[in-house]
Protein backbone atom coordinates (compact mmCIF):
# COMPACT_ATOMS: atom_id res chain seq x y z
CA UNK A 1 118.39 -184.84 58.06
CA UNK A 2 119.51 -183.47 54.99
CA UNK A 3 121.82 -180.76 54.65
CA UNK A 4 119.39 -178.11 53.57
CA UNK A 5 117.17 -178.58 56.25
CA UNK A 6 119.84 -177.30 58.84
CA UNK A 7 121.81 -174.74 57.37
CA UNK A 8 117.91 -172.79 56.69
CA UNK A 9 118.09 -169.92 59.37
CA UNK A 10 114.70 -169.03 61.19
CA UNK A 11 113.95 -165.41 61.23
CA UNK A 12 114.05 -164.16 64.86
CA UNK A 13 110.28 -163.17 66.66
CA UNK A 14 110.33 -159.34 66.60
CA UNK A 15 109.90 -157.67 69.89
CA UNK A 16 105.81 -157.23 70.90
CA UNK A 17 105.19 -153.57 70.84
CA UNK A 18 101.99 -153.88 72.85
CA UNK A 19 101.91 -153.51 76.93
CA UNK A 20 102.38 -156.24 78.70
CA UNK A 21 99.62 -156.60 82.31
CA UNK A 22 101.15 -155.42 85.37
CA UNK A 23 102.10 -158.73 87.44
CA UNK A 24 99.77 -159.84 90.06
CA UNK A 25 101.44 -158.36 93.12
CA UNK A 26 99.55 -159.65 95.90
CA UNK A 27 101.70 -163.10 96.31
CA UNK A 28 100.67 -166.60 95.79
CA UNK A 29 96.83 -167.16 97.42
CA UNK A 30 97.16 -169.71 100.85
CA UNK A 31 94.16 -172.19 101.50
CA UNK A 32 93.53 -174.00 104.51
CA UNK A 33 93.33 -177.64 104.68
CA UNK A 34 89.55 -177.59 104.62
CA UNK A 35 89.62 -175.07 101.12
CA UNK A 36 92.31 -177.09 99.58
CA UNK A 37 89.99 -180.19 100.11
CA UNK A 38 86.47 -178.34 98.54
CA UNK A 39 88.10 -177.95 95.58
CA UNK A 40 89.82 -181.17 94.67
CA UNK A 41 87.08 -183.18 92.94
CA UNK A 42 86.91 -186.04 95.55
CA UNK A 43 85.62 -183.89 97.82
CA UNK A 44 82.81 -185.13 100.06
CA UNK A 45 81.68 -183.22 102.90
CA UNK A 46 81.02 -183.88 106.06
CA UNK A 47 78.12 -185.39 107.57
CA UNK A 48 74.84 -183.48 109.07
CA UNK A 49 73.37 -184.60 112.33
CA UNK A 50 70.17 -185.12 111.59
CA UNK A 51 68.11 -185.54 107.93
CA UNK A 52 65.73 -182.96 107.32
CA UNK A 53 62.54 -184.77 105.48
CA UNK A 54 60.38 -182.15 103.93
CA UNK A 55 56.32 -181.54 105.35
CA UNK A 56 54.70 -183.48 102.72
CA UNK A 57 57.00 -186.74 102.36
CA UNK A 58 55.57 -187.51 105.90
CA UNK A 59 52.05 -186.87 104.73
CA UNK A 60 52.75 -189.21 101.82
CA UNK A 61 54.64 -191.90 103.92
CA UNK A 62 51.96 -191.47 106.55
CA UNK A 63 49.12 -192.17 104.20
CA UNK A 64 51.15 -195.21 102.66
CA UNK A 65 51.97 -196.70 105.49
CA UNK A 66 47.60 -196.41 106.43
CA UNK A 67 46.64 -197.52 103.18
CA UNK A 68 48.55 -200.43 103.40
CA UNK A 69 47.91 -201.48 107.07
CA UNK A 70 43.88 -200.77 106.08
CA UNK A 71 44.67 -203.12 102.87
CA UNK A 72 46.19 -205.70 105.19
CA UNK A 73 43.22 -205.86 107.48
CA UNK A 74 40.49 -205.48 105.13
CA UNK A 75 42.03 -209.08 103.57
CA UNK A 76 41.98 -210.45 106.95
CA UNK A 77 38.48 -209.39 107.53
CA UNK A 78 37.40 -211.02 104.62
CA UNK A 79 37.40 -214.42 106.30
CA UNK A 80 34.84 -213.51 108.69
CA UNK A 81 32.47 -211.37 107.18
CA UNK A 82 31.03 -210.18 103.65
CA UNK A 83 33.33 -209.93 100.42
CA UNK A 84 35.40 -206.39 101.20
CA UNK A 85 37.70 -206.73 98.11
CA UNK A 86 37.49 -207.91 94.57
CA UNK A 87 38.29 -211.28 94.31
CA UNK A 88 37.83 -211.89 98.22
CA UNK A 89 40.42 -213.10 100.17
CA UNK A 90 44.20 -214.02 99.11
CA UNK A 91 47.29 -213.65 100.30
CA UNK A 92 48.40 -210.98 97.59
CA UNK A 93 46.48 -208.36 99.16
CA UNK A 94 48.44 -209.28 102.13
CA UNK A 95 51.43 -209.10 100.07
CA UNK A 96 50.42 -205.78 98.45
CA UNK A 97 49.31 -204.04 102.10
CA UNK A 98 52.68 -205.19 102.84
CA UNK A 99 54.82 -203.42 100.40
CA UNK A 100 52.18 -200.41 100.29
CA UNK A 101 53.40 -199.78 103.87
CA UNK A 102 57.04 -200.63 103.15
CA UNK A 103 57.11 -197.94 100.57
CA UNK A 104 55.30 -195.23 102.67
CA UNK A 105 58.13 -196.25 105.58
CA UNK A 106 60.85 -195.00 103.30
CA UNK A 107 59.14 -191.97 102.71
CA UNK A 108 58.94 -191.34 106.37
CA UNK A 109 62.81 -192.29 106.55
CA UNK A 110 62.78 -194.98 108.77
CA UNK A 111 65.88 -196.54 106.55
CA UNK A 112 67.59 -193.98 106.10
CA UNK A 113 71.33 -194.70 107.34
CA UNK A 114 72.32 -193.47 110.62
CA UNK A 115 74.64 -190.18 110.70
CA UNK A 116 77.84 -189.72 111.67
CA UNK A 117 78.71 -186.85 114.45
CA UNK A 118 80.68 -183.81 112.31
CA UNK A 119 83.84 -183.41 113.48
């Protein structure tokens, strides 16, 4: 540094004439072990029992899980009888019954993971 630099004084901070707030006197605030873990960000809470699946995802997974099992058998009762579906019978209306039903199962939460108990 040169020697100017450090022989240049720094006027001192004059004193704030404004009031300062009145200090928090109520102590430090004391979590328990469940707060203190709600508020770090990894946070994940516990488990429910059971799922709750809302009135009209059953009536949706219901009527899926119909359509496709009607699909299915219409395809199968092509091979015995009169022409049912465009195209007559194949195995991709088998295939598409198949996932129609799949589909409407999930809505009904058939694969929906197993819960743990809360502890």
């Amino acid at each position: 540094m040169s020697p100017k630099s450090r022989s240049r004084k720094v006027p001192k901070k004059k004193a704030s004439t404004k009031a300062s707030p009145a200090p928090d006197r109520r102590g430090p605030v004391v979590f328990s072990a469940e707060e203190r873990a709600a508020l770090t960000p990894r946070y994940t809470p516990p488990l429910v029992l059971k799922r709750h699946r809302p009135g009209w995802h059953r009536w949706t997974g219901w009527a899926q899980v119909a359509v496709g099992i009607a699909l299915v058998l219409l395809n199968y009762a092509q091979d015995f009888g009169p022409r049912l579906l465009p195209g007559g019978h194949s195995e991709l209306y088998f295939l598409l019954g198949l996932m129609t039903a799949g589909g409407g199962s999930w809505w009904l939460g058939v694969f929906d993971r197993p819960q743990r108990q809360l502890r």
